[in-house]
Protein backbone atom coordinates (compact mmCIF):
# COMPACT_ATOMS: atom_id res chain seq x y z
CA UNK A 1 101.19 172.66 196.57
CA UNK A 2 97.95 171.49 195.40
CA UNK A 3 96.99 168.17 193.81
CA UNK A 4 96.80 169.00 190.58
CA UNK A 5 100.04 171.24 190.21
CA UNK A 6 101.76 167.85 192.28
CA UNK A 7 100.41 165.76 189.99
CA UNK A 8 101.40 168.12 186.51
CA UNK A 9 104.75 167.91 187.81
CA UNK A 10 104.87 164.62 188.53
CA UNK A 11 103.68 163.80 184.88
CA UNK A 12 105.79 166.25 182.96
CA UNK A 13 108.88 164.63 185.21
CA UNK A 14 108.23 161.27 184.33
CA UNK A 15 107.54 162.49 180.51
CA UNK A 16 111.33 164.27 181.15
CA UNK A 17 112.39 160.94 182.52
CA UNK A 18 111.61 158.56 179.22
CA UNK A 19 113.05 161.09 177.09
CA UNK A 20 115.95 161.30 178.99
CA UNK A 21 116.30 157.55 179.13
CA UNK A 22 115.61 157.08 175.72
CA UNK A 23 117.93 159.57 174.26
CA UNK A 24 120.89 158.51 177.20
CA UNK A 25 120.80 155.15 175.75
CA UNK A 26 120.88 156.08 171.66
CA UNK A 27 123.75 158.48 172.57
CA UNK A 28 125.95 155.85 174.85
CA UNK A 29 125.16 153.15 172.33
CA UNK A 30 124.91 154.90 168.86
CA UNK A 31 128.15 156.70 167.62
CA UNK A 32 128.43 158.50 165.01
CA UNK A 33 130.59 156.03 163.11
CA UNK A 34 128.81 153.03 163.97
CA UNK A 35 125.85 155.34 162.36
CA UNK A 36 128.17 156.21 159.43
CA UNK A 37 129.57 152.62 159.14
CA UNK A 38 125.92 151.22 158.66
CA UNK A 39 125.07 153.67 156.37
CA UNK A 40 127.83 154.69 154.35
CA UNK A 41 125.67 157.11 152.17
CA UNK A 42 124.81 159.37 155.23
CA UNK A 43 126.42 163.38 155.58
CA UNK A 44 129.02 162.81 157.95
CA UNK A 45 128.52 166.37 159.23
CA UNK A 46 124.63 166.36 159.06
CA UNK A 47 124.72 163.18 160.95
CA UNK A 48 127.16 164.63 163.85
CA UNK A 49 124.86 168.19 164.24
CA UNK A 50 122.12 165.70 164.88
CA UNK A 51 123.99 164.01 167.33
CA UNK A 52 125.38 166.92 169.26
CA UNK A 53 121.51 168.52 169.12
CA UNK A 54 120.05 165.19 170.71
CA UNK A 55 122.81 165.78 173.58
CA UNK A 56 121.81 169.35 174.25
CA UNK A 57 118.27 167.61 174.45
CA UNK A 58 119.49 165.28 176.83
CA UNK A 59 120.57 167.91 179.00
CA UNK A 60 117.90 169.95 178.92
CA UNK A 61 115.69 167.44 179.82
CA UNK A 62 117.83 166.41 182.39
CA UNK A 63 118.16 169.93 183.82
CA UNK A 64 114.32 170.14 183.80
CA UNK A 65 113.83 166.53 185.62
CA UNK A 66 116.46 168.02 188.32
CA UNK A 67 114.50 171.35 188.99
CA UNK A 68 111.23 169.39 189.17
CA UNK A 69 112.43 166.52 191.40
CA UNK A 70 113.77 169.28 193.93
CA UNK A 71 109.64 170.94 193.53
CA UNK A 72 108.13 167.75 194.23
CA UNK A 73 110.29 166.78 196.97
CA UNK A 74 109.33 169.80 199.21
CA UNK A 75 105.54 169.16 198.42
CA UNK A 76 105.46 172.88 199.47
CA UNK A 77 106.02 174.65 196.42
CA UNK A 78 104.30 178.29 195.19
CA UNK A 79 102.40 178.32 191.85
CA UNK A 80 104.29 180.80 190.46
CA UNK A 81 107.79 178.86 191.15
CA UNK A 82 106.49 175.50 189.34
CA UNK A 83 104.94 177.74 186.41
CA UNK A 84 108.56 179.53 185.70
CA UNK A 85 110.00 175.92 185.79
CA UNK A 86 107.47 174.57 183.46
CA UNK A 87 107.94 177.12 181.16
CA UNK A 88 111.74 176.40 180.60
CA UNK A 89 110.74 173.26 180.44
CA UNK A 90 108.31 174.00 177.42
CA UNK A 91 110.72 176.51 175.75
CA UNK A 92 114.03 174.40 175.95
CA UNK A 93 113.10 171.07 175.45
CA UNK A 94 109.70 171.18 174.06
CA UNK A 95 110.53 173.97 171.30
CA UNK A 96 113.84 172.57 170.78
CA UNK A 97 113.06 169.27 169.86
CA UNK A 98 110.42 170.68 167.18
CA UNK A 99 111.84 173.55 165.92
CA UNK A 100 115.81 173.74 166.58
CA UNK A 101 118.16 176.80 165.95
CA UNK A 102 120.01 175.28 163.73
CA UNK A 103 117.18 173.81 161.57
CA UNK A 104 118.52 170.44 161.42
CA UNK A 105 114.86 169.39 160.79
CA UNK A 106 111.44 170.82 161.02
CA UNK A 107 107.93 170.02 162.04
CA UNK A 108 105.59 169.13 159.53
CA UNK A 109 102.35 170.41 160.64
CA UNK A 110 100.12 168.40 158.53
CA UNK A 111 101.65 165.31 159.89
CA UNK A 112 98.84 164.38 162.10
CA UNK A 113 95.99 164.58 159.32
CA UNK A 114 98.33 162.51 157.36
CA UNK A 115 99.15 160.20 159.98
CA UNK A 116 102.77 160.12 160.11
CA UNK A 117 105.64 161.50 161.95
CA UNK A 118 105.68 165.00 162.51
CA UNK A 119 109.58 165.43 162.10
CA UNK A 120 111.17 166.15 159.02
CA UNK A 121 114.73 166.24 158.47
CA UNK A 122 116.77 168.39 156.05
CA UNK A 123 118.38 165.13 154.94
CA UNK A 124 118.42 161.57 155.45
CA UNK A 125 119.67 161.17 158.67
CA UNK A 126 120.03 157.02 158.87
CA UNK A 127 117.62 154.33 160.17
CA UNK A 128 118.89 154.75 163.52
CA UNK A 129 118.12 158.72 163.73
CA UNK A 130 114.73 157.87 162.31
CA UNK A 131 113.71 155.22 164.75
CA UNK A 132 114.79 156.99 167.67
CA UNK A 133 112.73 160.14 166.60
CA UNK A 134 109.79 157.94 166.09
CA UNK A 135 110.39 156.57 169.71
CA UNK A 136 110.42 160.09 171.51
CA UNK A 137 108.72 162.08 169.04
CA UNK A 138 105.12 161.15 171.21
CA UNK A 139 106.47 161.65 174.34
CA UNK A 140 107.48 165.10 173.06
CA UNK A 141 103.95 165.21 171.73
CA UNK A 142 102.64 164.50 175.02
CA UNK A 143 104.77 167.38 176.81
CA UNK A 144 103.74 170.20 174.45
CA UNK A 145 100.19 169.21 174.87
CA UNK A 146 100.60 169.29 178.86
CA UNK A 147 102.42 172.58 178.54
CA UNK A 148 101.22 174.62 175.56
CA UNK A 149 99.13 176.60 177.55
CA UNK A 150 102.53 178.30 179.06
CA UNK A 151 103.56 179.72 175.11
CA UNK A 152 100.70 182.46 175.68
CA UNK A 153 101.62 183.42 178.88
């Protein structure tokens, strides 16, 4: 494989990895009654599609980190192989975490001239939601940039 695909796959695993981490430790920490019991006000079923949504997300990206580590470990890899890989990658964890089926929230594409989070939810979905979509929202940022050239192709 050459350097730079080694090196893209590298990167997009270890951008896999801090998602992965980041949403494994809101999900094992954060239930959805301790969410509910901080904030009473909060849609009991709004706040659980969230929840379930974040652990498709942690799959996916888990799934993706798994078929990448195997890639880089044979350092041998066709173009073509790492390419369909990367574009599951984009499609199931990059377009899912901006624009999910079941429209829990949405992207708000004027978010970067106004220099705030790009992630809007349908409802208020608790301090705790909001912080940890603030903490992977870049990372997910990051990703798409790295892989949008794959949506054309």
């Amino acid at each position: 494989m050459s350097t730079h695909l080694f090196s893209q796959a590298e990167k997009v695993y270890n951008q896999l990895d801090i998602i992965e981490r980041d949403l494994n430790y809101f999900l094992n920490d954060k239930s959805v009654t301790f969410i509910l019991n901080d904030e009473a006000q909060l849609n009991q079923d709004y706040v659980r599609s969230i929840v379930k949504h974040l652990r498709y997300l942690e799959v996916y990206c888990m799934e993706g980190k798994f078929a990448l580590e195997r890639l880089i470990a044979t350092k041998d890899i066709q173009e073509e192989v790492l390419e369909k890989v990367l574009r599951g990658v984009y499609f199931k964890c990059v377009n899912e975490f901006f624009s999910p089926k079941d429209d829990l929230w949405y992207e708000d594409s004027r978010a970067s001239y106004q220099n705030k989070m790009s992630i809007e939810f349908q409802r208020e979905p608790g301090n705790h939601i909001l912080e940890l979509a603030k903490l992977i929202e870049p990372t997910f940022q990051d990703l798409r940039e790295e892989l949008d050239y794959l949506e054309a192709v």
